[in-house]
Each structure stands twice: as structure tokens, then as C-alpha cells.
Protein backbone atom coordinates (compact mmCIF):
# COMPACT_ATOMS: atom_id res chain seq x y z
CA UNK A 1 16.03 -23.87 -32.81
CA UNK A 2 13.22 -21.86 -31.37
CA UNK A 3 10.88 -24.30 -31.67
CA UNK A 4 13.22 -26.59 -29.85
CA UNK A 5 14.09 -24.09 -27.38
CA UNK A 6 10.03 -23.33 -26.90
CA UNK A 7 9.18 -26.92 -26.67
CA UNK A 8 11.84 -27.52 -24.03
CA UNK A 9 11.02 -24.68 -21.99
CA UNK A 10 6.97 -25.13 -21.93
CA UNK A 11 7.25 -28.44 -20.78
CA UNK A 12 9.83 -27.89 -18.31
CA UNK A 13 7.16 -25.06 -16.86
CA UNK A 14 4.44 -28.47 -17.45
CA UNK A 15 7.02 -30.92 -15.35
CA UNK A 16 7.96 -28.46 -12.35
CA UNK A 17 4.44 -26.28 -12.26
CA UNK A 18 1.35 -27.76 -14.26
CA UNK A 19 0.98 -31.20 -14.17
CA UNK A 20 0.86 -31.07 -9.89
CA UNK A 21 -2.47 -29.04 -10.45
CA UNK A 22 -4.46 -31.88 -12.06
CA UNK A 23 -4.94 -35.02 -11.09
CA UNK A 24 -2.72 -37.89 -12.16
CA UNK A 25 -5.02 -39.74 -14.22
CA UNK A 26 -4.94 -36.82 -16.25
CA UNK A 27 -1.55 -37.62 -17.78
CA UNK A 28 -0.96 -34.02 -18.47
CA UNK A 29 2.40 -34.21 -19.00
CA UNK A 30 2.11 -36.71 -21.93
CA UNK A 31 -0.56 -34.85 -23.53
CA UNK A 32 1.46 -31.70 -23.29
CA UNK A 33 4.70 -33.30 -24.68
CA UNK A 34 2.74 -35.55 -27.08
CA UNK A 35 0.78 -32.49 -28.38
CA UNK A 36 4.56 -30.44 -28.72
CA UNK A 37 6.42 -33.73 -30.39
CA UNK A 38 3.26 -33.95 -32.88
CA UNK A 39 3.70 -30.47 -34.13
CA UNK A 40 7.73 -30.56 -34.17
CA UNK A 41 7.32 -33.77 -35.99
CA UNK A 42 4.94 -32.48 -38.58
CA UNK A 43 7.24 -28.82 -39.00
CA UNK A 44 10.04 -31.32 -39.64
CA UNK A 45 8.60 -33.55 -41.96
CA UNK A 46 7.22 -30.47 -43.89
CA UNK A 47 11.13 -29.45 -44.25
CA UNK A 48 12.19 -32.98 -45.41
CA UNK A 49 9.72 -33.25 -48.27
CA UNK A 50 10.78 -29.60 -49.77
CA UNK A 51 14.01 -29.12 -51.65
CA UNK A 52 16.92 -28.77 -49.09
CA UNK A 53 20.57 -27.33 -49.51
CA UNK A 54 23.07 -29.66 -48.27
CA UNK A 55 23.51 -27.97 -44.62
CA UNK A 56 20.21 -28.10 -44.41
CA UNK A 57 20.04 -31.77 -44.76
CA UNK A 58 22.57 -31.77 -42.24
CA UNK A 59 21.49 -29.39 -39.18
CA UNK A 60 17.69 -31.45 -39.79
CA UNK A 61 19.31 -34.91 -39.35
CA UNK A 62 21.30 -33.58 -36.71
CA UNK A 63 17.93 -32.65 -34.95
CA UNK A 64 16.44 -36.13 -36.21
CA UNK A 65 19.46 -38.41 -34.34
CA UNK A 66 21.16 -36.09 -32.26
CA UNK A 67 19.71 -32.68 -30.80
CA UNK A 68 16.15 -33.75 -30.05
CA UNK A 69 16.78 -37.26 -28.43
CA UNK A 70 19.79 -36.32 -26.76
CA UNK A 71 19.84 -32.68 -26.14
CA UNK A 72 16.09 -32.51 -25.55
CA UNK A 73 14.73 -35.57 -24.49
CA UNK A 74 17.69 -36.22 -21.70
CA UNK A 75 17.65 -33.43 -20.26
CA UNK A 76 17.50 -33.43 -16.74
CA UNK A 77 14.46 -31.62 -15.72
CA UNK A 78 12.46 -33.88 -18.48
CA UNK A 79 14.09 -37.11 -18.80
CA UNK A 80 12.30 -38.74 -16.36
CA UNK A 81 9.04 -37.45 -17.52
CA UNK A 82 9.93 -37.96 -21.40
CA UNK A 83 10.77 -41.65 -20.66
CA UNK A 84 7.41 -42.96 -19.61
CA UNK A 85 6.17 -40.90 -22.75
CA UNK A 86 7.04 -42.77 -26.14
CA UNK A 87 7.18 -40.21 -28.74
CA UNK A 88 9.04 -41.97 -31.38
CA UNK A 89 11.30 -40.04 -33.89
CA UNK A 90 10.72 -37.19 -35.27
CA UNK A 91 11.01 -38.17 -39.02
CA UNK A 92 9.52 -41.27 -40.30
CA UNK A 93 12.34 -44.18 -41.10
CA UNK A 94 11.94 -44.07 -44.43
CA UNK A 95 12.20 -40.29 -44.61
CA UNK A 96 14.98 -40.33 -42.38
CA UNK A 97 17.13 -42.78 -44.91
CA UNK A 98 16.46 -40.49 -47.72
CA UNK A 99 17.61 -37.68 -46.25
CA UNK A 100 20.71 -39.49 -44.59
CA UNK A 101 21.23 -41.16 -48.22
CA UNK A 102 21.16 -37.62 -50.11
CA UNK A 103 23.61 -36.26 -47.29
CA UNK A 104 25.92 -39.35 -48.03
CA UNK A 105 25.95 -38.93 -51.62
CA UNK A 106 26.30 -35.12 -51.45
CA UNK A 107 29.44 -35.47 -48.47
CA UNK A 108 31.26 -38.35 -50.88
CA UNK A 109 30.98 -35.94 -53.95
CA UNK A 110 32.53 -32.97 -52.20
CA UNK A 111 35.03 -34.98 -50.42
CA UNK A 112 36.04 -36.41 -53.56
CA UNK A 113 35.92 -33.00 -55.55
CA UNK A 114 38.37 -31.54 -52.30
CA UNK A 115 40.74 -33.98 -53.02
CA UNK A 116 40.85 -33.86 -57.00
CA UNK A 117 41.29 -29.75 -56.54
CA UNK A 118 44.44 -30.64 -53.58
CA UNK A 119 46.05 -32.57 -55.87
CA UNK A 120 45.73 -30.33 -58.87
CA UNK A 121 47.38 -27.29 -56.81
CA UNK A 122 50.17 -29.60 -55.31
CA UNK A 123 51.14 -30.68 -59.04
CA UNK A 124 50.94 -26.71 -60.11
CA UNK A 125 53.45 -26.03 -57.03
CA UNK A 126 55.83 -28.89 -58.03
CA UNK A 127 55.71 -26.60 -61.54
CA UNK A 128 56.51 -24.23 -59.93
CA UNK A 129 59.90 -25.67 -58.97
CA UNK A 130 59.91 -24.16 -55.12
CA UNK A 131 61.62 -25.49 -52.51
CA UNK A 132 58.31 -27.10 -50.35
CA UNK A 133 57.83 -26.06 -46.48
CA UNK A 134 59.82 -27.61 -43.30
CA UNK A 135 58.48 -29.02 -40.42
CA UNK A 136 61.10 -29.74 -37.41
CA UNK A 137 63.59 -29.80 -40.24
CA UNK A 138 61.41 -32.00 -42.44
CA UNK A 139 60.73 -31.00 -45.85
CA UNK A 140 56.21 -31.68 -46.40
CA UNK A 141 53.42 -30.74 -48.42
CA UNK A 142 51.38 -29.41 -45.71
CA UNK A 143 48.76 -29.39 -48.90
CA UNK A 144 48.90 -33.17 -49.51
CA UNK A 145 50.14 -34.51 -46.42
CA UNK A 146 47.88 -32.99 -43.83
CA UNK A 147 44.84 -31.16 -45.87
CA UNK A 148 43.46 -34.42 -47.55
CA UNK A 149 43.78 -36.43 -44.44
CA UNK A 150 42.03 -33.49 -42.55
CA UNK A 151 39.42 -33.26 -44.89
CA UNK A 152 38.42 -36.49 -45.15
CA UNK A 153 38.82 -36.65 -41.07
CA UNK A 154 36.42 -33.77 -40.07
CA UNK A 155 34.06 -35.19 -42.52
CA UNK A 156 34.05 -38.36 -40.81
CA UNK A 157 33.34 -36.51 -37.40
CA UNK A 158 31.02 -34.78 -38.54
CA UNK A 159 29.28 -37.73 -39.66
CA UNK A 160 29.26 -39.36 -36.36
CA UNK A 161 27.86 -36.39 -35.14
CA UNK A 162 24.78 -37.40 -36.91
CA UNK A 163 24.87 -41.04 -35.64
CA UNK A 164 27.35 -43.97 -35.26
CA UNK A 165 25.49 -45.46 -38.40
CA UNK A 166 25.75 -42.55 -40.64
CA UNK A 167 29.75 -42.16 -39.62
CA UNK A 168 30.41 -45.59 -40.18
CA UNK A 169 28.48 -45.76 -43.73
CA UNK A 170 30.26 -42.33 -44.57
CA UNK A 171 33.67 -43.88 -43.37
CA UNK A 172 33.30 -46.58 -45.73
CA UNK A 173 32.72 -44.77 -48.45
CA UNK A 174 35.52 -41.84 -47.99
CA UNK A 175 38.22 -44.97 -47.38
CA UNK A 176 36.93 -46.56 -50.63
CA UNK A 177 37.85 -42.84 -52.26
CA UNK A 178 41.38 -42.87 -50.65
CA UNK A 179 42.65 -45.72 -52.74
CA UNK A 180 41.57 -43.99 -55.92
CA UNK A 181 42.83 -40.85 -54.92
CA UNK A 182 46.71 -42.23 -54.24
CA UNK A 183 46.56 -44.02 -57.78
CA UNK A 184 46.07 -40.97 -59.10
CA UNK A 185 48.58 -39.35 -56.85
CA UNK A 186 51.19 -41.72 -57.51
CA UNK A 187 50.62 -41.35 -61.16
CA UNK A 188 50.92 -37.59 -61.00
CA UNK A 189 54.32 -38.20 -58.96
CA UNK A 190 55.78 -40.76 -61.26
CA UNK A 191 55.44 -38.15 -64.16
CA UNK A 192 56.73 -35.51 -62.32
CA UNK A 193 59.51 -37.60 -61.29
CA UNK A 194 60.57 -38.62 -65.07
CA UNK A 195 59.35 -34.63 -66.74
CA UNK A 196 61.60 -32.93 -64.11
CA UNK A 197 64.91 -33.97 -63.30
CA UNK A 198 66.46 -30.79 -63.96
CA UNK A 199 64.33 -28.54 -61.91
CA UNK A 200 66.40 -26.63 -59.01
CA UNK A 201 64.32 -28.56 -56.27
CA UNK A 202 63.71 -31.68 -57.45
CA UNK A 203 64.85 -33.72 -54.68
CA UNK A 204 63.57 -31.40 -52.07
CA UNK A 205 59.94 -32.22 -53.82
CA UNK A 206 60.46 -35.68 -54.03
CA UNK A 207 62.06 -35.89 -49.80
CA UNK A 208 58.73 -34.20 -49.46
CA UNK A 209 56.37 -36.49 -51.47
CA UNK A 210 57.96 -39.12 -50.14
CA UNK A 211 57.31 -37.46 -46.25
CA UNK A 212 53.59 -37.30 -47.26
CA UNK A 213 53.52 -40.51 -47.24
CA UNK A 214 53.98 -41.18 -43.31
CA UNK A 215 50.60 -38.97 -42.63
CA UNK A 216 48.74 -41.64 -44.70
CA UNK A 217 50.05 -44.46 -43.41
CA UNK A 218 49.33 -43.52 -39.91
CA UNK A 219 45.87 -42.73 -40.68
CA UNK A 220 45.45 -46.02 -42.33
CA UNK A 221 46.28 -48.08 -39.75
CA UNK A 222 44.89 -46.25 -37.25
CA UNK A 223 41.36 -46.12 -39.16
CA UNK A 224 41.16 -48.92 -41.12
CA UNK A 225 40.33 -52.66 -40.09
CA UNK A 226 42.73 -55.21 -40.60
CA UNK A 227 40.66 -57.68 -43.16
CA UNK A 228 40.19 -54.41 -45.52
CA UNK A 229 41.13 -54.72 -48.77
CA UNK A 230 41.12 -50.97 -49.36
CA UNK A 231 43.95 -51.21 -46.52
CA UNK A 232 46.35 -53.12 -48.51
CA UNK A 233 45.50 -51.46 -51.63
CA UNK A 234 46.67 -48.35 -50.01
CA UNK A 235 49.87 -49.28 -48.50
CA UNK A 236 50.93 -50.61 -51.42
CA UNK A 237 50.64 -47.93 -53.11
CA UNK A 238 52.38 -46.07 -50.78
CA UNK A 239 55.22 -48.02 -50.58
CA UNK A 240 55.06 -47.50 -54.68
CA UNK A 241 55.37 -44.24 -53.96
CA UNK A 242 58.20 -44.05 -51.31
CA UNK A 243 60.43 -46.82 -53.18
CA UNK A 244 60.27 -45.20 -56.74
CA UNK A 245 61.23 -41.82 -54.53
CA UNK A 246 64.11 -43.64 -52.58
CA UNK A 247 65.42 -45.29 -56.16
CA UNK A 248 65.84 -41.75 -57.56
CA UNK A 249 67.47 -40.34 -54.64
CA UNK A 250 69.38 -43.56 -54.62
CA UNK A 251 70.92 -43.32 -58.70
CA UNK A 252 73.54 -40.93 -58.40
CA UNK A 253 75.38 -42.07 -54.98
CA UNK A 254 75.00 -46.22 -56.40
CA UNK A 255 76.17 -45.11 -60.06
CA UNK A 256 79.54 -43.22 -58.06
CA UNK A 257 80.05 -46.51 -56.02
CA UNK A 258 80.19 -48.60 -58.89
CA UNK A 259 83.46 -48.01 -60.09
CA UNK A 260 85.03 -47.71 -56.39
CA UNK A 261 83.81 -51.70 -55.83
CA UNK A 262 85.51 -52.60 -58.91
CA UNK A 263 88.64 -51.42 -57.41
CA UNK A 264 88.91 -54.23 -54.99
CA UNK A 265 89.68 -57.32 -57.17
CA UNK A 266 91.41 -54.63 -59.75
CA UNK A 267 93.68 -54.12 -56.74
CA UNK A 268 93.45 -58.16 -55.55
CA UNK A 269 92.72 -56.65 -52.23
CA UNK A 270 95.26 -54.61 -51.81
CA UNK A 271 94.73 -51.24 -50.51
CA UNK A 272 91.11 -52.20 -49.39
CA UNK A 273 91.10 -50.31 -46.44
CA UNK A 274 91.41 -47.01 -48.70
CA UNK A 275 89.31 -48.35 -50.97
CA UNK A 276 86.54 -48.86 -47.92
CA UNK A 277 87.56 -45.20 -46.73
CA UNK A 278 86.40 -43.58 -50.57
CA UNK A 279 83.25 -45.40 -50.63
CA UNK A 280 82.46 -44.30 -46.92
CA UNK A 281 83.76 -41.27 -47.25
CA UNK A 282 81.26 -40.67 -50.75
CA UNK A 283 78.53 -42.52 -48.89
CA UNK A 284 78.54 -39.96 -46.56
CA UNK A 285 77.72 -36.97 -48.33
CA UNK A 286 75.17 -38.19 -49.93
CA UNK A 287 73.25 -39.45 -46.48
CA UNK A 288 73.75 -35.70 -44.79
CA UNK A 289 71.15 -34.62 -48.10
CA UNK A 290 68.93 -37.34 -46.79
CA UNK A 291 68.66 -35.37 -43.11
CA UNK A 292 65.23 -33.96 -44.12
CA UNK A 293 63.36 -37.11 -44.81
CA UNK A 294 60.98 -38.32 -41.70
CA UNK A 295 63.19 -40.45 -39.13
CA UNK A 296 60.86 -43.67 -40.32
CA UNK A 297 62.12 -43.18 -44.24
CA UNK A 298 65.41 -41.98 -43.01
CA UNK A 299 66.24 -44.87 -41.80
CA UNK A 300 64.66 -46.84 -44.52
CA UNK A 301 66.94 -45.08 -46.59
CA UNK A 302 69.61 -45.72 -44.66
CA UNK A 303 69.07 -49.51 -44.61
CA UNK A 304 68.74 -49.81 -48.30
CA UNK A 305 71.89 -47.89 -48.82
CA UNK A 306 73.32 -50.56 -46.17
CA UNK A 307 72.00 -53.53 -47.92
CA UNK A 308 73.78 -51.84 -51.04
CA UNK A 309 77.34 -51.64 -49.62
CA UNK A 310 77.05 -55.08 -48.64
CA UNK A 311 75.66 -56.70 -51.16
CA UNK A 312 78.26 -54.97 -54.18
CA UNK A 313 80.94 -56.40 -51.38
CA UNK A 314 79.84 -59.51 -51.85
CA UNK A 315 79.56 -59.05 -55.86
CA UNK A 316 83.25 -58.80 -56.16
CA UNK A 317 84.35 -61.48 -54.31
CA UNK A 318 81.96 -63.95 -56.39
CA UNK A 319 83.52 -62.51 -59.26
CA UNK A 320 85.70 -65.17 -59.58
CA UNK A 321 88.37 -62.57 -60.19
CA UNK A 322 91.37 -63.37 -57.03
CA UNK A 323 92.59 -66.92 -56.91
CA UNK A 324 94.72 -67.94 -53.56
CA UNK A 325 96.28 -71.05 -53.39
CA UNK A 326 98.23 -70.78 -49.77
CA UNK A 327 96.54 -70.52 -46.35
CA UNK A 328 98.57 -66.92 -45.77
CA UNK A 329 97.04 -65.46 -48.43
CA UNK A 330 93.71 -66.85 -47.59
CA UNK A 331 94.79 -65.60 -43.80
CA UNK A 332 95.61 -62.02 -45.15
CA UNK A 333 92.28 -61.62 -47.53
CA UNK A 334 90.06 -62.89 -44.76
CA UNK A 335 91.54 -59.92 -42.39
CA UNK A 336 91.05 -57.35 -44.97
CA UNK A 337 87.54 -58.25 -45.35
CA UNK A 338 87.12 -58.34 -41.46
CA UNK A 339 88.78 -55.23 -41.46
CA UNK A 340 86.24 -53.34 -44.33
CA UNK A 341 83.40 -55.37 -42.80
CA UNK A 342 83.68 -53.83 -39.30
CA UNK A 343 83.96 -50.02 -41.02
CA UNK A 344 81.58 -50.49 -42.85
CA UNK A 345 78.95 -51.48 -39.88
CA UNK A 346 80.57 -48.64 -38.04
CA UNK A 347 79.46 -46.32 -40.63
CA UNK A 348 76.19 -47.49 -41.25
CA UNK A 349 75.30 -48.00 -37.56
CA UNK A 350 76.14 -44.47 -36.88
CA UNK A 351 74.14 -42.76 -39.73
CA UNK A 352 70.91 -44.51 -38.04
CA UNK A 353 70.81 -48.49 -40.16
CA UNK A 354 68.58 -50.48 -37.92
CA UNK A 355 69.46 -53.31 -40.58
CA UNK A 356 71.79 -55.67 -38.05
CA UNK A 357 70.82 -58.64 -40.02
CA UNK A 358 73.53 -57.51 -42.58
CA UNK A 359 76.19 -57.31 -40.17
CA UNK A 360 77.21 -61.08 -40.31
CA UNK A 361 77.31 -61.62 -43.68
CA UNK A 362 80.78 -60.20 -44.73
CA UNK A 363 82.51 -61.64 -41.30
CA UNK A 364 81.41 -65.20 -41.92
CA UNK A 365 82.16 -65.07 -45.74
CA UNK A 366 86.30 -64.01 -44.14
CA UNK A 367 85.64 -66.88 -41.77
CA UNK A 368 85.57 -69.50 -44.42
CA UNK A 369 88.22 -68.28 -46.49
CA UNK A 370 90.40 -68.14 -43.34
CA UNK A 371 89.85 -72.02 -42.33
CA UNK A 372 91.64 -74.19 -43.85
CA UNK A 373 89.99 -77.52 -41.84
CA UNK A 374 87.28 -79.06 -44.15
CA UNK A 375 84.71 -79.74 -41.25
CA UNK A 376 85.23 -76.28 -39.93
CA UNK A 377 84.21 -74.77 -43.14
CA UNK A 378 81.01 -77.20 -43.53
CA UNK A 379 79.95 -75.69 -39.74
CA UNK A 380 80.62 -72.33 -41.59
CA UNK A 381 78.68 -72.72 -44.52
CA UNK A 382 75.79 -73.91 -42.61
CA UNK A 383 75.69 -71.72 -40.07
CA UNK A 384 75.75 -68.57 -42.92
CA UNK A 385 72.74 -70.51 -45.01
CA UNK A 386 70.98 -70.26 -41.42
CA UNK A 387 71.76 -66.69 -41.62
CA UNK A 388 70.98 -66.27 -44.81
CA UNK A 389 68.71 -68.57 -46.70
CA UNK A 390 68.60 -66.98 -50.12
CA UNK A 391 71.96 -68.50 -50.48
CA UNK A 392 72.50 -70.59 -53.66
CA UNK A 393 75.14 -73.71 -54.73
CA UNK A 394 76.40 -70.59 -57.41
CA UNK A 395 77.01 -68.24 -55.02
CA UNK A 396 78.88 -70.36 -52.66
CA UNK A 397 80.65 -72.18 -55.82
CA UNK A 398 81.70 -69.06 -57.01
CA UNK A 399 82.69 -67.74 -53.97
CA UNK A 400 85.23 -70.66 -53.35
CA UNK A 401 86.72 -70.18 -56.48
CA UNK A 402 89.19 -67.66 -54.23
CA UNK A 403 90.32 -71.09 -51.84
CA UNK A 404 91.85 -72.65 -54.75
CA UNK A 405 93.83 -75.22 -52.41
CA UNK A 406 90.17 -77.24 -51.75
CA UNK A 407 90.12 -80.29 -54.40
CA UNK A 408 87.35 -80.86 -56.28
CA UNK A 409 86.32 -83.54 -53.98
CA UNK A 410 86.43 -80.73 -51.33
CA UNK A 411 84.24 -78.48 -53.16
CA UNK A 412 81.64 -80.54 -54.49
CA UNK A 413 81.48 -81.77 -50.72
CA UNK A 414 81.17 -78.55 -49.19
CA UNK A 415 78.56 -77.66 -52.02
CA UNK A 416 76.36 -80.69 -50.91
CA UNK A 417 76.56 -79.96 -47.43
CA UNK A 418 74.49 -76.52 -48.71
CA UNK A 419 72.02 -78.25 -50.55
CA UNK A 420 71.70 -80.29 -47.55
CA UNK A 421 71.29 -77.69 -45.33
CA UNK A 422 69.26 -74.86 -46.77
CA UNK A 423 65.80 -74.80 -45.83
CA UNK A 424 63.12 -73.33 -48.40
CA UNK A 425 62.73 -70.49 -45.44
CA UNK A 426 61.91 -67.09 -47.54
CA UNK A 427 64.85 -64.79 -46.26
CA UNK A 428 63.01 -61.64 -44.14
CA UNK A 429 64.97 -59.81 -46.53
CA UNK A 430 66.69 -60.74 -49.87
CA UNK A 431 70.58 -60.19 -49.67
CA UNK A 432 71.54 -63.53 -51.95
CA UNK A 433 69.01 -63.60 -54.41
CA UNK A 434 69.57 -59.86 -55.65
CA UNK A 435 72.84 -61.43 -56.77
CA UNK A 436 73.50 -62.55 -60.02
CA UNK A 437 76.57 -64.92 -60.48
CA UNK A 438 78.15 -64.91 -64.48
């Protein structure tokens, strides 16, 4: 610094006061500056070739790439000047990669150590069975889900404070780390998940794990080119992370449901609309616990418990278990599904379900038990396998098994027309092919 601060002065004094007293053939400016660089450069070099601490090696490439030709060199009063002088750098290249290559080595190590140490105190707090912090209502590790990311941010910045070259090179390296470091964390989650079901805040921990998981993501695709591998590797692991969460959170509200589904063809449909109210009404309580998850995994949440309701609907009416042989009773079935269909969008509409490709299902399964014209029906079937393309002949086979006025002409008929018309499109999302038909 006070050389620096010396060698910016003096030739300041040279640019405004000196160099006008000799003549310009002279160059006295260059000899001044080149006479200053020379003996920075050496002072410099004599640091880089003795053993160095780690900020060391820092602050002198930050002189090397930053301070010296930027601060220095552009400054106003000299730039001008400097610029017809070339004074090169002042460490030689291959000096200057050393050093940047024992700063890069050193920054990975520490970065890496940081993280290990994070994740060590965020498994002793889970231990510890508290109930974790809230942020606007959100339960978070402020540990995990903004320390890591923070750490391996400033790093990064202070990287690129060096150069653009040493940034990028340390960038590389730190999102090479991440990956490894989310293994490890999702490991350390999955056994706390299994070890520690009967801990007091269990599902507060895992809301919050799961929460962690939107500060990575965001940083990932904010940071991380698209071609990466290290990009997919992470957000895969994330989802890992957030799915085996949502499952567990998920296991006591779908066992409770079970039972109330059977109910419908126990009951042949009767009292469905009570039936419909239960299940809501259960549904519900368990959705106001979900309140403290991020609105992104809320509603992920929210759409899985959606898919849920609709697609254990659909299980008991392929279960082969209600037989109608007159178009009234096909009439009356078809409005009680209409009827639980429409609450049940309702319901999951108003808790937050962004999932509207569910909503049609249900309707235009009531829609073909209600016609009774054969062509109708056809247009039906095709228009839900448009809908829905994970639909099989064994689902719609065993769905029909509740119109038991069509002939077997009918049937087999109406189950070509599927074949026919189903595409090999991969559904966006799986409703269909999550169903198994005994």
C-alpha cells in the first residue's frame, strides 16, 4: 500500500510538474514510471517466491490483476501518460498462475471444509429436536438454507475481484462441490427422516428441510449454465429431497383416506356426497399444517394431495364393484360423481392446486356412464384419451363393467375405438398409469 500510494503520488508530481522542465526527447515520464514499475515489480516478485498465508496470496493477486492496473494505472491524472508507457504486469505469467493456482486450491478446501462443518451443526440441531426458525411464517434453516449458499457466493465475488478468469475457474470448481455436498445432505436427511419419527418437531424439521431447498434451486438456475451436468445432478437431488419430505408428510392424511374411498362402492354410491364431505373435511386439516411450507412447495403439496383424491376416485369405480343395468341408474351415478367431482375441485382450488389438468377427469368418466348412445360414448372416450393419454384398454374395460346394458359387441367396440385413438403421447403428468386394475 505505501509503495503504491508513493509510486502514484511521485509520478503524479512527474506528470503535472517535472517532465515540462526537460525536453521531450527526454521521455522523463517513462523513465520515472519505468524506474517505479521496475522496483514494485521486483518487491512483488520477492513476496511471491517466499512462503505466503492465504490472504496474503490474495491482497498480492489483487494488486497483480486488480489494484495496480486499474486503481493505479487508470487513474486520471496518469492514464494518459501510463498508456504510451508499456510496463507489463507486475508478476511474471508463470508466477502469477502459481499463485492464482495455490489461492484456488486453498479457497476450494475451505469452502468445502465450511460446508462439511454447516452440515454437521444442522444435523446436531435436528438432535436436538427444536422447533427450527420462521421466516414470514415459513419454517428454514437459516444455517443450511442461506449460510452455504452465502458462503459459497461471497467466495465467488471475491474471486472476481481478482479477475473474471480467476472467478470463473473458482466458480467451476465451488459448483462441482455443491453436488457432493447435497448427496451428502440428502443422505443425512433421509436418516434423520427414518431415526426420528417420534421426535416432538419432526415435521416442523422436515417443512424446513424441505424449504431449504427453494434457496438452492434459485441459486442454481440463476448461476449455473444450462448444458451443465452438475445442474441436473443437483436438481435432482433436490427434488429427492423435497419428494421423500412431501411422502412423509403425505402418510398419515393418505393412510386416513383409505378407508373413507372404500366407502363409496361399500355404499354403491349412496350417500357419496357425505362421503365427499369426510374426506374434504379430513383433507383439510391436514393442509392448514402444511401453511408453513414456501408458497412454491405449498402448492406442490397441494397438487399431489389433488392428484391423490382423484386418482383413489377413480380406483373405486374401476373396481368392478357396482353393476347398473338401466339408464336411471346410470343417470343417478353419473350425477353423484358430477356432484363429488365439482366439491372436490372446489376444495382443492381454494387451498391453492394449480393442477387444472385433473379437473376433467372425474366429469367425463360421469359423462360416459350417463350416455346411453353408442357413438356418443366413442366421442367420449376419445376425447378423455386426448385428455389423458396414460389411459389403458384395462382401465376403460374395467371401468365399463358399471354400464352393464352395453353388449359385448358394444364393449369390445368401444375398447377398439381406444386403441385406435390413443397416441403414444407421454401424459405431462401420470394420472392413469399410477393405477393398477385387479
Amino acid at each position: 500500500l505505501h509503495m503504491g500510494k508513493t509510486m502514484k503520488e511521485d509520478l503524479t508530481v512527474v506528470a503535472k510538474y517535472i517532465k515540462q522542465l526537460y525536453p521531450p526527447e527526454f521521455n522523463v515520464f517513462s523513465i520515472y514510471a519505468e524506474l517505479y514499475h521496475n522496483y514494485f515489480a521486483s518487491q512483488a516478485k520477492k513476496n511471491a517466491e517466499s512462503h505466503l498465508e492465504d490472504k496474503d496470496i490474495y491482497l498480492l493477486l489483487s494488486w497483480v490483476h486488480n489494484f495496480y492496473p486499474k486503481e493505479m494505472r487508470k487513474d486520471h491524472a496518469l492514464a494518459v501518460e501510463l498508456d504510451k508507457v508499456k510496463l507489463g504486469s507486475l508478476l511474471p505469467s508463470s508466477l502469477s498462475k502459481e499463485l492464482e493456482k495455490k489461492y484456488l486450491d486453498s479457497e476450494e478446501v475451505i469452502v468445502k471444509t465450511s460446508l462439511s462443518r454447516c452440515l454437521d451443526k444442522e444435523i446436531q440441531r435436528w438432535k436436538e429436536d427444536k422447533e427450527p426458525e420462521k421466516l414470514n411464517g415459513h419454517f428454514q434453516s437459516e444455517l443450511l438454507g442461506i449460510f452455504v449458499i452465502q458462503s459459497i457466493y461471497s467466495s465467488q465475488k471475491r474471486a472476481e475481484d481478482i479477475s473474471k478468469a480467476v472467478g470463473e475457474e473458482l466458480s467451476r470448481r465451488l459448483l462441482k462441490e455443491l453436488p457432493a455436498f447435497l448427496r451428502s445432505y440428502r443422505d443425512a436427511f433421509e436418516d434423520f427422516k427414518e431415526k426420528s419419527k417420534k421426535h416432538r418437531y419432526y415435521k416442523p424439521i422436515l417443512i424446513a428441510n424441505i424449504n431449504n431447498c427453494w434457496n438452492f434451486r434459485e441459486y442454481t438456475e440463476k448461476y449455473m449454465a444450462e448444458k451443465d451436468d452438475n445442474k441436473a445432478d443437483i436438481l435432482n437431488t433436490l427434488a429427492d429431497i423435497e419428494n421423500s419430505g412431501f411422502d412423509v408428510l403425505l402418510q398419515q392424511l393418505f393412510a386416513q383416506l383409505k378407508p373413507m374411498y372404500k366407502k363409496f362402492t361399500e355404499n354403491k354410491w349412496d350417500s357419496s356426497s357425505e362421503i365427499m364431505n369426510e374426506i374434504i373435511k379430513t383433507t383439510s386439516r391436514h393442509i392448514s399444517d402444511f401453511q408453513t411450507l414456501k408458497d412454491p412447495f405449498y402448492h406442490a403439496i397441494v397438487e399431489k394431495i389433488h392428484a391423490r383424491l382423484v386418482k383413489e376416485y377413480i380406483v373405486r369405480l374401476l373396481k368392478r364393484k357396482v353393476s347398473l343395468k338401466t339408464p336411471a341408474q346410470q343417470q343417478t351415478l353419473a350425477q353423484h360423481i358430477s356432484k363429488n367431482a365439482a366439491d372436490l375441485e372446489a376444495f382443492c382450488t381454494s387451498n391453492g392446486s394449480q393442477a387444472t389438468w385433473l379437473n376433467s377427469a372425474l366429469p367425463k368418466l360421469a359423462e360416459i356412464i350417463r350416455l346411453q348412445d353408442l357413438g356418443a360414448i366413442k366421442i367420449e372416450v376419445a376425447t378423455l384419451a386426448t385428455s389423458y393419454p396414460d389411459i389403458r384398454k384395462r382401465h376403460l374395460e374395467a371401468f365399463l363393467h358399471i354400464k352393464a346394458n352395453l353388449s359385448r359387441s358394444e364393449l369390445k367396440s368401444i375398447l377398439g375405438y381406444l386403441a385406435d385413438s390413443t397416441a403414444s403421447t407421454q401424459p405431462r403428468a401420470p394420472l392413469f398409469s399410477n393405477i393398477n386394475v385387479s
